[in-house]
Protein backbone atom coordinates (compact mmCIF):
# COMPACT_ATOMS: atom_id res chain seq x y z
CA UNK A 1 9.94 -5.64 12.41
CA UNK A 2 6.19 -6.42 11.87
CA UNK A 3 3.90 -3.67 13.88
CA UNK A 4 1.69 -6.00 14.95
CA UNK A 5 4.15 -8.04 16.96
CA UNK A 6 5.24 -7.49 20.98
CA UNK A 7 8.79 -6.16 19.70
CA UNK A 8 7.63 -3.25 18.10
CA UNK A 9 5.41 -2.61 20.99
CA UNK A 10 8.66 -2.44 23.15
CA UNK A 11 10.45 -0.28 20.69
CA UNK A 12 7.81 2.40 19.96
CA UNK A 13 7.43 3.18 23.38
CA UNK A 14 11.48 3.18 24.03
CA UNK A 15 11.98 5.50 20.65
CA UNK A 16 9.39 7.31 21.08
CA UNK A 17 10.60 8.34 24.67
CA UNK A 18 13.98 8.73 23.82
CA UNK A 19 12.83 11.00 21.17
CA UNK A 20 11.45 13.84 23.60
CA UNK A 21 13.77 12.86 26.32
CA UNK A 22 16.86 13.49 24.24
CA UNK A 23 18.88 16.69 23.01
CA UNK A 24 16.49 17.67 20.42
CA UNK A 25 19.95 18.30 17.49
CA UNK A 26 20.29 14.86 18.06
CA UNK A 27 16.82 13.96 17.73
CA UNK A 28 17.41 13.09 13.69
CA UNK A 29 20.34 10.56 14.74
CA UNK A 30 18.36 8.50 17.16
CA UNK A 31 15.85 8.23 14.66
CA UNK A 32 18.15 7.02 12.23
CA UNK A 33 19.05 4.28 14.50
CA UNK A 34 16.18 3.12 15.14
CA UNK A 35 14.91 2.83 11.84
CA UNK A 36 17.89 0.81 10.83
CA UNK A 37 17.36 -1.27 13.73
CA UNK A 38 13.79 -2.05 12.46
CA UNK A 39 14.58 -2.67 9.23
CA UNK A 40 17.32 -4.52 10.17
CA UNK A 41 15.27 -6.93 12.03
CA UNK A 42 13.93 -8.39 9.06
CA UNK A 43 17.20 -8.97 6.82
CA UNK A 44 20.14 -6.81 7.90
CA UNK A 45 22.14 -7.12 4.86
CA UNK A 46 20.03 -5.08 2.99
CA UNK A 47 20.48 -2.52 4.75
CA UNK A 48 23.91 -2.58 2.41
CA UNK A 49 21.62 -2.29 -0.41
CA UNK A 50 19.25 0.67 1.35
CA UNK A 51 22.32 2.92 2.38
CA UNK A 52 24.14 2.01 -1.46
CA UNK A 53 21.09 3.70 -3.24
CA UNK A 54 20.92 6.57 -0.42
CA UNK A 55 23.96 7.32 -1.04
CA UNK A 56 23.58 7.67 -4.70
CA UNK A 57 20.47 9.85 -4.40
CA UNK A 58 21.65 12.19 -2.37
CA UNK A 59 24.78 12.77 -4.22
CA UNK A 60 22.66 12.75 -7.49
CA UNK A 61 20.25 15.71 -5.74
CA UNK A 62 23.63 18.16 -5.11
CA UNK A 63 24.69 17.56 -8.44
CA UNK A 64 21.27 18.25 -10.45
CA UNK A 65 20.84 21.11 -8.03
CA UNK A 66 24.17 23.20 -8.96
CA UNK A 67 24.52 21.39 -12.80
CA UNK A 68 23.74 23.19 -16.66
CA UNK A 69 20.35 21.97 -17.92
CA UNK A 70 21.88 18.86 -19.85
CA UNK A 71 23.79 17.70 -16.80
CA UNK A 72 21.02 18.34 -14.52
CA UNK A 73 19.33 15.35 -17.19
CA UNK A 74 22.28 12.88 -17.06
CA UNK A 75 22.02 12.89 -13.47
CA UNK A 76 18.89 12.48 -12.96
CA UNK A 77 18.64 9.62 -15.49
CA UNK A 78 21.32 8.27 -13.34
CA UNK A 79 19.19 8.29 -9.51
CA UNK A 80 16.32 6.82 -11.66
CA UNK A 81 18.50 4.35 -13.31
CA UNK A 82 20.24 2.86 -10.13
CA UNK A 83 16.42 3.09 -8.18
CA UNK A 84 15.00 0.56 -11.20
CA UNK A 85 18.01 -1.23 -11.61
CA UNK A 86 17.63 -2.31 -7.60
CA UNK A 87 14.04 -3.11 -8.42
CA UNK A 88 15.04 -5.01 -11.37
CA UNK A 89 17.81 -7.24 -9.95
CA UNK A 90 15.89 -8.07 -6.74
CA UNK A 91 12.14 -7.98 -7.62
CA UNK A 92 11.63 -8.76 -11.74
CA UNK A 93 14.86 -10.63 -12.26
CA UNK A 94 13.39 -13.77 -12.01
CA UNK A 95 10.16 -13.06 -13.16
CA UNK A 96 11.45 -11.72 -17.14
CA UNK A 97 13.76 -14.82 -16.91
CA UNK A 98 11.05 -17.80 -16.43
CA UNK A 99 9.48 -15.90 -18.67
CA UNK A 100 12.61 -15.92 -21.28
CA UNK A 101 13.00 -19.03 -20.89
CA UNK A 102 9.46 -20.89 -21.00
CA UNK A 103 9.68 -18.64 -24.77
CA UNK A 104 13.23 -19.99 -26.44
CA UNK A 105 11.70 -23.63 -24.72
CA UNK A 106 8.73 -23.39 -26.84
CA UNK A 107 10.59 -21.63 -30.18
CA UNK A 108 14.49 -23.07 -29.46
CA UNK A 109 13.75 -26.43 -27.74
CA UNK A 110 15.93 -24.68 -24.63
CA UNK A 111 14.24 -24.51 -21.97
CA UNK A 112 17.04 -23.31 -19.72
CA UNK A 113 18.27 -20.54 -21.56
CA UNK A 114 19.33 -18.31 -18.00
CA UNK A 115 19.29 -19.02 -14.76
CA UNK A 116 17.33 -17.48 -11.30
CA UNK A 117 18.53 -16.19 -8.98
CA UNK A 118 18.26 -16.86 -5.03
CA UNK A 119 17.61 -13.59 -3.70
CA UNK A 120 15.32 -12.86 -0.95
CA UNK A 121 13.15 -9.55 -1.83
CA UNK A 122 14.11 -6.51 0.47
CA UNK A 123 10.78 -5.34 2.44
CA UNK A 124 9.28 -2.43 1.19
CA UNK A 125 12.13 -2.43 -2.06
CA UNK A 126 9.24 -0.80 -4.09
CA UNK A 127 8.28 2.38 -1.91
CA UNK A 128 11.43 3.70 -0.29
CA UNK A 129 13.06 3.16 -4.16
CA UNK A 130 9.83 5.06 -4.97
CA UNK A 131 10.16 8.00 -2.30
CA UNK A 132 13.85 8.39 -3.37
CA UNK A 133 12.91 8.87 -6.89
CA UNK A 134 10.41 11.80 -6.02
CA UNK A 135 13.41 13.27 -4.16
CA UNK A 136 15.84 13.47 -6.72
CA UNK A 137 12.69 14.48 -9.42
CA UNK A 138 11.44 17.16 -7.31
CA UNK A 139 14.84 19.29 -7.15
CA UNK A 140 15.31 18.68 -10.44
CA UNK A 141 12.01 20.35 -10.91
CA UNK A 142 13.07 22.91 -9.48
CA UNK A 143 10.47 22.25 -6.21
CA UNK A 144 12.74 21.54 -3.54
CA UNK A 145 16.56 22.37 -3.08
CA UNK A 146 18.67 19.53 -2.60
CA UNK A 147 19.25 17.96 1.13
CA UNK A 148 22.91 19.25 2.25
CA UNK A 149 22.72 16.81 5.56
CA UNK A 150 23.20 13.17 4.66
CA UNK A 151 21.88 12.41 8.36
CA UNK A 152 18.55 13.83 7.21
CA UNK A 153 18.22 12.57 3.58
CA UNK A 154 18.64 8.89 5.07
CA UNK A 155 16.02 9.70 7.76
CA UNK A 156 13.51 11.05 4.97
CA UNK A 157 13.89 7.77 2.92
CA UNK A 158 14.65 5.52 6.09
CA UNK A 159 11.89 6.89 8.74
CA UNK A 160 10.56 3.43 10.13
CA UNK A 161 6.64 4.33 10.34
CA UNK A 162 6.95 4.62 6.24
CA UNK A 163 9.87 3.00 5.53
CA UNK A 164 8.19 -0.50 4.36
CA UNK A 165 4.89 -0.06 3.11
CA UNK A 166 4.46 3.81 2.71
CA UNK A 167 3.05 6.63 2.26
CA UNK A 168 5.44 7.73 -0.23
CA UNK A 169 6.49 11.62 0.92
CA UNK A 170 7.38 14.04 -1.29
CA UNK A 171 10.43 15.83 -0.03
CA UNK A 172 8.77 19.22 0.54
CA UNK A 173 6.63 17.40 2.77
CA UNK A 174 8.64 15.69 5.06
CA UNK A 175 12.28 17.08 4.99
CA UNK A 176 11.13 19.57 6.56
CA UNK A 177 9.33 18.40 9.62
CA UNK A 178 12.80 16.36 9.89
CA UNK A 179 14.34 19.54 10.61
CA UNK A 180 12.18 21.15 12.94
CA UNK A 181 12.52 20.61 16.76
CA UNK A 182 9.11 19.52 18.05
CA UNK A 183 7.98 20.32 21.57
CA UNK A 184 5.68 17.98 23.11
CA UNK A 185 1.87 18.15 22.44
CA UNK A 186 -0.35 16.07 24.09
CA UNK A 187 -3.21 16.10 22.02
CA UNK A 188 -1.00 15.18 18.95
CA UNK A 189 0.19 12.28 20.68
CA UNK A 190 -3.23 11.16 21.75
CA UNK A 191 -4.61 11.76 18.30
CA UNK A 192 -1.77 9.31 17.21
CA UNK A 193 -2.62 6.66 19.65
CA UNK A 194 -6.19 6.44 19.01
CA UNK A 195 -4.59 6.41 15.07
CA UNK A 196 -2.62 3.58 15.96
CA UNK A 197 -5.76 1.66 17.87
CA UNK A 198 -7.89 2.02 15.15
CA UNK A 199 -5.54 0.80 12.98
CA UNK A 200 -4.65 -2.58 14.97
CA UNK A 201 -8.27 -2.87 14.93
CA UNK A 202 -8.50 -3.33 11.15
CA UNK A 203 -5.12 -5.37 11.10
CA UNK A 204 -5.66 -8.13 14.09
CA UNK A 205 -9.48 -8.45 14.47
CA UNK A 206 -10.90 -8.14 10.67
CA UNK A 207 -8.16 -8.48 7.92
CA UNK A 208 -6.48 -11.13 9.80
CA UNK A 209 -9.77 -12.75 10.60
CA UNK A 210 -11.01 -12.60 7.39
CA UNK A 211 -7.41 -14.06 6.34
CA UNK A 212 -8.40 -17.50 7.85
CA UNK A 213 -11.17 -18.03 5.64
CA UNK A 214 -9.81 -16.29 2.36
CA UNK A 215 -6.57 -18.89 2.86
CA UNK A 216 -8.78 -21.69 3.42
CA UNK A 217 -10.52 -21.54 0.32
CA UNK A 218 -8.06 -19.87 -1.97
CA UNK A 219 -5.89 -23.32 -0.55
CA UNK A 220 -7.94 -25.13 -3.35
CA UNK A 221 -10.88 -23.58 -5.19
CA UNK A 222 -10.87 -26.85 -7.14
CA UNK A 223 -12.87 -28.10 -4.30
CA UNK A 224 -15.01 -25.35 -3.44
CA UNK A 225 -19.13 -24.06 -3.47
CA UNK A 226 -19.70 -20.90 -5.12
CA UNK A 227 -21.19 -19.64 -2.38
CA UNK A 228 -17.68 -20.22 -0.50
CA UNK A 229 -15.93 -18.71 -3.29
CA UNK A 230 -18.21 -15.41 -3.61
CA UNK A 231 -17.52 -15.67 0.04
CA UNK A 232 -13.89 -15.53 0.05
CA UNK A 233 -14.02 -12.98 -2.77
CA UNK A 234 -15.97 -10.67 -0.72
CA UNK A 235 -13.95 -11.60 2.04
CA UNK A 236 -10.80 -10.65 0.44
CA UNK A 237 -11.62 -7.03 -0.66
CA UNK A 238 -12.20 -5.91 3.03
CA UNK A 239 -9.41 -7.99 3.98
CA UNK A 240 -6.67 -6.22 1.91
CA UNK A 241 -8.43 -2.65 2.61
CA UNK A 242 -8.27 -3.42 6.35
CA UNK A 243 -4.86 -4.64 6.29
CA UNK A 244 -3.33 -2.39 4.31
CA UNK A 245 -4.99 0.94 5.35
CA UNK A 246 -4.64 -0.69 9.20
CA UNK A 247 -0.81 -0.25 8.21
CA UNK A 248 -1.62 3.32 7.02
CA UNK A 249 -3.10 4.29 10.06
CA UNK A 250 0.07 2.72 12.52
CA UNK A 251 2.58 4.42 10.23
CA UNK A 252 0.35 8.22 10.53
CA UNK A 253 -0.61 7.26 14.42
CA UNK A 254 3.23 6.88 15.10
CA UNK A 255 4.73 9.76 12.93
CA UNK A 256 1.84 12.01 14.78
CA UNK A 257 2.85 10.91 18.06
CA UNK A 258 6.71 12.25 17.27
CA UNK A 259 4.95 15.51 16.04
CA UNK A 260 5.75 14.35 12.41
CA UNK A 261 2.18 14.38 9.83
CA UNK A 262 2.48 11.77 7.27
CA UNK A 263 0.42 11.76 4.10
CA UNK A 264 -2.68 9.87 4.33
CA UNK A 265 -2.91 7.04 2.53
CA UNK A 266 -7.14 5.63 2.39
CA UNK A 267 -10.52 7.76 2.27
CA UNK A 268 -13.42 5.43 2.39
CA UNK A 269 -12.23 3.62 -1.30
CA UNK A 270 -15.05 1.10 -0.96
CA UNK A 271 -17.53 4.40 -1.27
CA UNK A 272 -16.08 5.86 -4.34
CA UNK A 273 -18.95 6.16 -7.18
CA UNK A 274 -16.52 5.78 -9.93
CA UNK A 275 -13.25 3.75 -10.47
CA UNK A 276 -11.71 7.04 -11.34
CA UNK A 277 -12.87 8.61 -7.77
CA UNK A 278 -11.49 4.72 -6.25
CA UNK A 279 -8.28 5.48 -7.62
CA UNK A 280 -8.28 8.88 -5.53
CA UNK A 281 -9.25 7.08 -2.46
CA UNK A 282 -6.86 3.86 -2.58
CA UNK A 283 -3.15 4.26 -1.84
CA UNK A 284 -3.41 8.11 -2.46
CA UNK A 285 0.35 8.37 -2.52
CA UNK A 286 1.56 5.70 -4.78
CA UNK A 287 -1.51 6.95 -7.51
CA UNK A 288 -0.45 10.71 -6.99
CA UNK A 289 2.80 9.14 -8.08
CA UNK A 290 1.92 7.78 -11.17
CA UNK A 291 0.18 10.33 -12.26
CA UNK A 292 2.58 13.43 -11.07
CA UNK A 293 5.74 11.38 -12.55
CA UNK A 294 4.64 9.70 -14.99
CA UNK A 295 1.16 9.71 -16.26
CA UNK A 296 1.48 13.79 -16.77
CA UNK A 297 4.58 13.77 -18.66
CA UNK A 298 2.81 11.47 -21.12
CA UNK A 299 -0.03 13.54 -21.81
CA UNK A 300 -2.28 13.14 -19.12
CA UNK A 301 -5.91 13.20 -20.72
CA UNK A 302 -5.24 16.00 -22.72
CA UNK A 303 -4.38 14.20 -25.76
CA UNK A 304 -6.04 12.36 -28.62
CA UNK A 305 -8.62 9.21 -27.78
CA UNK A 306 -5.96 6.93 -28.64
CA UNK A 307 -3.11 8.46 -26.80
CA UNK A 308 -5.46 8.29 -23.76
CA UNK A 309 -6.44 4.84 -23.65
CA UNK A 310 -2.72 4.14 -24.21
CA UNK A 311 -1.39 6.57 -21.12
CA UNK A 312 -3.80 5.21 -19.13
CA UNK A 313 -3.01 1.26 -19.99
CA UNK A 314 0.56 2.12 -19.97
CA UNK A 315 0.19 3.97 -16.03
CA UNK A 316 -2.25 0.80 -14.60
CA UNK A 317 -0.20 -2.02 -16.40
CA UNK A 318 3.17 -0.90 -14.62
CA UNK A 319 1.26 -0.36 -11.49
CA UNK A 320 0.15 -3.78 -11.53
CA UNK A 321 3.85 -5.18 -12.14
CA UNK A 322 5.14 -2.81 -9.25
CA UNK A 323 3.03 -4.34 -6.82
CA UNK A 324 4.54 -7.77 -8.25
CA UNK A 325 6.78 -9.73 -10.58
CA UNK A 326 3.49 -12.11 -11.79
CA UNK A 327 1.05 -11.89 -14.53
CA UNK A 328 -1.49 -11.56 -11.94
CA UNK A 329 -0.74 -8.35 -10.96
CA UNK A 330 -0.24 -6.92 -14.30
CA UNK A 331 -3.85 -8.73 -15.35
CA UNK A 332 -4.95 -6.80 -12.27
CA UNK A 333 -3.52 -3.74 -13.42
CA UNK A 334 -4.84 -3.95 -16.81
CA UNK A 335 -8.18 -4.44 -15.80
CA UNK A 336 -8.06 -1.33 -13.69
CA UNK A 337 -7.06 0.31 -17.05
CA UNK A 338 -9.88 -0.79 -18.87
CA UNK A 339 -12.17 0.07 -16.51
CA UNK A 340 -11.35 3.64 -16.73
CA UNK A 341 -11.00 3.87 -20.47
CA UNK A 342 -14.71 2.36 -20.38
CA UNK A 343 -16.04 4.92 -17.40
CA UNK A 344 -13.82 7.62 -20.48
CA UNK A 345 -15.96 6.53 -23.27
CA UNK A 346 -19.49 6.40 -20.97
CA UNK A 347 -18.91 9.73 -19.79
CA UNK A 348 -18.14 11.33 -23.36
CA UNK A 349 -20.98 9.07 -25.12
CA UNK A 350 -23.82 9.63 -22.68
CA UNK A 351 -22.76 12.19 -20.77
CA UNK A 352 -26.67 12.69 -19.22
CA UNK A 353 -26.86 8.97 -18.41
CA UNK A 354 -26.48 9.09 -14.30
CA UNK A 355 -27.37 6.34 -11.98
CA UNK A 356 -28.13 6.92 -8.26
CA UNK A 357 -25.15 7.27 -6.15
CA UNK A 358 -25.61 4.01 -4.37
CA UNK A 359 -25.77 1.92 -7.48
CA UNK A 360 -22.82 3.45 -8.63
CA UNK A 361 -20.55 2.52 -4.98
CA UNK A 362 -22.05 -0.88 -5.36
CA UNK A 363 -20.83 -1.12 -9.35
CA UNK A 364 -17.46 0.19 -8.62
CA UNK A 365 -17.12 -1.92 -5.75
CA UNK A 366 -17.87 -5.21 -7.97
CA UNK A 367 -15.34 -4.34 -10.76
CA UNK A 368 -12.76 -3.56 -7.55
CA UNK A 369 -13.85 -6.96 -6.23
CA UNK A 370 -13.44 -8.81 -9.36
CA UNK A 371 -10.03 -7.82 -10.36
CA UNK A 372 -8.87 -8.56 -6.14
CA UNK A 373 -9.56 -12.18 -7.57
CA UNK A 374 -6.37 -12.09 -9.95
CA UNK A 375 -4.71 -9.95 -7.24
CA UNK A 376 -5.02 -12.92 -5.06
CA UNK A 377 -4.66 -15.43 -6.74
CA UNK A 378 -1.03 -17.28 -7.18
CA UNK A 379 -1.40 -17.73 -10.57
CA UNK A 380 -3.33 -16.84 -13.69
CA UNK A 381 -4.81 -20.39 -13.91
CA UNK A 382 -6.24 -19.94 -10.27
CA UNK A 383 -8.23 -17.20 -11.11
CA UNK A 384 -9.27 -18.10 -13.98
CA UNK A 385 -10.64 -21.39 -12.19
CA UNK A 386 -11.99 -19.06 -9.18
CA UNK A 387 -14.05 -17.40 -12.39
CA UNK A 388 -15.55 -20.17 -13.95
CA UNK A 389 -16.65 -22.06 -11.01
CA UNK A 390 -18.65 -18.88 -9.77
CA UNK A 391 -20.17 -18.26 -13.01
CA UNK A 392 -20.55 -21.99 -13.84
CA UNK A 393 -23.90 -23.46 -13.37
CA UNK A 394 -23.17 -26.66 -12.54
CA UNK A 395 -20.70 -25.73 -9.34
CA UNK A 396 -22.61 -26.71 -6.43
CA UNK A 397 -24.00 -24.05 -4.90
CA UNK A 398 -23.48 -24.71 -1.23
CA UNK A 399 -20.99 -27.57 -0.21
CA UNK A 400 -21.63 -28.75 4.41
CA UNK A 401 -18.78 -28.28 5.90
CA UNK A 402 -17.24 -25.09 3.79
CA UNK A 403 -19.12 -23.23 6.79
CA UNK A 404 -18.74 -24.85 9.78
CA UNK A 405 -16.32 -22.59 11.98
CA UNK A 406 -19.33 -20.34 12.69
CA UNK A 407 -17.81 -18.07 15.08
CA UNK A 408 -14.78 -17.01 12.68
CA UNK A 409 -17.01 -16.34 10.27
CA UNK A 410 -19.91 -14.50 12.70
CA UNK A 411 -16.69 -12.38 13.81
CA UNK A 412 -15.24 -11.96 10.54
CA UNK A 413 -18.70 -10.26 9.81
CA UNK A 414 -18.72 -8.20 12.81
CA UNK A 415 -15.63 -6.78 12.37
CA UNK A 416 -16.34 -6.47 8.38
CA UNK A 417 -19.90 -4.24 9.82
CA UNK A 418 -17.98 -2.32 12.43
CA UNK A 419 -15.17 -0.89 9.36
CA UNK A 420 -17.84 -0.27 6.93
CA UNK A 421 -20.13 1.50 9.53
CA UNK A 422 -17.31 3.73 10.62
CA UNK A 423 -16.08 4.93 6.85
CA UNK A 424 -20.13 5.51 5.83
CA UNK A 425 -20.38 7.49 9.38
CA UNK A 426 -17.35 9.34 8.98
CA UNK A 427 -18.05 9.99 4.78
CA UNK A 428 -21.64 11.33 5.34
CA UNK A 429 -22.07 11.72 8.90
CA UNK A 430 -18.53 13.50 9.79
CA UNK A 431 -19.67 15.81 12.87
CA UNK A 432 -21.97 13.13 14.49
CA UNK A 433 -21.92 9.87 15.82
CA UNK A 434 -17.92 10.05 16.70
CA UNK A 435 -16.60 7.80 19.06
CA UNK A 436 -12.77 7.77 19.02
CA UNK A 437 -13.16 11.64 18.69
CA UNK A 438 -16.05 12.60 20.21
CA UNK A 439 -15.86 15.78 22.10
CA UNK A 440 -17.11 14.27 25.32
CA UNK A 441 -13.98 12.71 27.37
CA UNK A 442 -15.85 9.72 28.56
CA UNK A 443 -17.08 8.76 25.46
CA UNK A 444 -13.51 8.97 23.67
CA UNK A 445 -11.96 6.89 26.55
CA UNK A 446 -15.11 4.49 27.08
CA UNK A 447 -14.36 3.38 23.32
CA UNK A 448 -10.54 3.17 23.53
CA UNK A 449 -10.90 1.03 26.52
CA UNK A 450 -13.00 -1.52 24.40
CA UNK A 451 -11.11 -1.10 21.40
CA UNK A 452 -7.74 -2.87 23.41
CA UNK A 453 -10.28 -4.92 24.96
CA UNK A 454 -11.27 -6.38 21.50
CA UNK A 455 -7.76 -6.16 20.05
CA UNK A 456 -7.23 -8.66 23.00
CA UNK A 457 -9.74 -10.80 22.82
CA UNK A 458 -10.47 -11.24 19.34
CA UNK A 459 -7.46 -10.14 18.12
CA UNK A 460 -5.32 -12.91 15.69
CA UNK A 461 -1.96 -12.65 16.73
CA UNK A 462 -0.15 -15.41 14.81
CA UNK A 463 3.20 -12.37 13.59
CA UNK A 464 0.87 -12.39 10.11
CA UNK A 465 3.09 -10.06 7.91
CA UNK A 466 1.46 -7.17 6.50
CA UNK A 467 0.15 -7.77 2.50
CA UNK A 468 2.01 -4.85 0.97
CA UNK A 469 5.26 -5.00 2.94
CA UNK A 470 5.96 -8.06 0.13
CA UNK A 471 5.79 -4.97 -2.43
């Protein structure tokens, strides 16, 4: 179920009312309904899959928990093991064997050396395999005990605001909240709402706006000015921020309304003065992740040069292929790598060499920019053409008729001004200037009141599916 579609609409209201009308011990099974139900909107026989590796987790937690140190290993190695063997079957199957084979067709003449597989990609494979695999690490750690309710375990790896796109909870975190009995509290709820409008605001009036153009030109940048491709490029980094920390703020606004805090998951990326400070700012869960699980066990930074710029390679290269089984997204990934291992080397070389703070956002946000090109494009050929018709002289400059739908792209912009406007207001101006939660009543409701208004009126409602639910 897509949150920017009439159906969830109907259903948030009805769960959420259930919810606090209900017996509050039976709170966790309604929930667990209903986020089977919306999952199982989408494809309902992977919901099979889902409940296989939920079972296996939380059987896997019981056993690490009361196991000898060496067993407490095996079974961990298993959870992990089953987690990226779903991820490997259903996401990078095909991918390593096109690969395979376009290799033994160039060395063995056989071009056809295995076949693909039809399989459909379950929503959100990547970040509930993700949260499970924090579960079963953390007791194992010794930092939470193992879940004796089954009810709940599903719930923490199944709860629909998070369940497709993140954040990815911890279990010390969440399990937890799943436990208590929450009363109601109005200003939680409202805080949620306004969440929720603000969030609908980035997803239907800018990224989806901005969409339109960005999948016009990207549609053939054979064809295309450089000014419409720098366009499109800028186009696209505020469209995938918008859409994706639009999600965010739905899946927080919703939790918060059932008394439930998610973690959050954006803070104001596009003004980070540093990749490294980007990478604290962008999909906060999914880079604690990689660095708590796997980034940290390898050495972190305190190792030899070398064994730095490998970790950090190693972390941003498998980041790009979990967001997706192309090249692109590991070129992607590796660039983000090399970016930091450059900002490494800059800050131990010339450690007095500092540039104001604005030159720095507007660097950072370039290199972000640039590698969004391979993250958009469908193949390592289109970016690559994207690249040398901007920097190629001879590409026209300015093509009539690239520009003619003036008011998409005059409200593109004005929804583009209104997002950045808000983050630099609420990074360096937090206590003033509030709208949405402004002490003054009138002024909080005047500006939810225009917010639907706008959702309505500008608002592109064609069921566009969220970017990272394909992840």
């Amino acid at each position: 179920m897509l949150f920017n579609s009439f159906p969830f609409i109907i259903f948030f209201i009805s769960v959420t009312l259930g919810y606090y009308f209900i017996n509050p011990k039976w709170r966790w099974l309604l929930m667990l309904a209903a986020s089977c139900y919306f999952y199982a909107f989408l494809i309902p026989a992977y919901l099979l899959v889902l409940f296989l590796i939920i079972l296996i987790d939380y059987s896997a937690g019981i056993l690490i928990e009361s196991a000898n140190k060496k067993r407490k290993k095996i079974y961990l190695g298993l959870s992990i093991l089953t987690n990226l063997t779903a991820l490997a079957v259903f996401k990078y199957h095909n991918f390593f064997v096109e690969n395979l084979n376009l290799v033994s067709g160039y060395f063995l003449n056989h071009s056809q050396l295995l076949s693909v597989w039809k399989l459909a990609l379950p929503v959100g494979l990547s970040f509930h395999t993700f949260q499970g695999m924090s579960y079963t690490i953390e007791v194992y750690r010794g930092n939470h005990k193992a879940e004796r309710a089954f009810g709940i375990y599903a719930l923490y790896v199944m709860f629909y605001p998070q369940l497709v796109a993140g954040p990815i909870e911890r279990p010390q975190k969440l399990l937890p909240q799943l436990h208590k009995k929450h009363q109601i509290n109005y200003d939680a709820i409202a805080a949620g709402l306004k969440w929720m409008l603000w969030g609908y605001f980035m997803k239907v009036v800018v990224a989806d706006r901005l969409g339109i153009y960005v999948d016009y030109v990207y549609r053939d940048v054979n064809v295309h000015s450089r000014l419409a491709l720098l366009t499109a490029v800028f186009f696209y980094s505020f469209q995938i921020y918008c859409d994706f920390a639009g999600y965010s703020l739905i899946a927080l606004g919703a939790a918060k309304v059932l008394g439930i805090e998610l973690s959050p998951n954006f803070k104001h990326p596009y003004l980070a003065r540093s990749m490294r400070i980007f990478w604290q700012r962008w999909n906060i869960t999914l880079s604690q992740w990689f660095r708590d699980y796997l980034y940290f066990p390898m050495g972190g930074s305190r190792v030899a040069m070398s064994k730095y710029v490998f970790n950090i390679l190693v972390v941003f290269i498998l980041s790009g292929l979990w967001h997706g089984a192309n090249w692109t997204f590991i070129v992607w990934g590796l660039l983000h790598g090399l970016f930091l291992v450059f900002e490494y080397f800059r800050r131990k070389q010339f450690p007095g060499f500092i540039l104001p703070g604005f030159v720095n956002i507007i660097f950072t946000f370039l290199l972000v920019s640039f590698a969004w090109i391979f993250f958009r494009a469908s193949n390592i050929d289109e970016a690559f053409i994207v690249l040398k018709r901007i920097f190629n002289p001879h590409t026209e400059g300015f093509i009539s008729g690239e520009f003619d739908e003036r008011a998409l792209l005059v409200y593109s912009a004005l929804g583009l001004i209104f997002v950045a406007g808000n983050d630099i207001i609420s990074e360096y101006f937090p206590r003033r200037m509030q709208f949405l939660h402004n002490p003054g009543t009138g002024i909080r409701l005047t500006t939810c009141v225009c917010l639907v208004l706008i959702i309505m009126l500008f608002g592109v409602f064609d069921g566009s599916q969220f970017i990272y639910f394909q992840f």
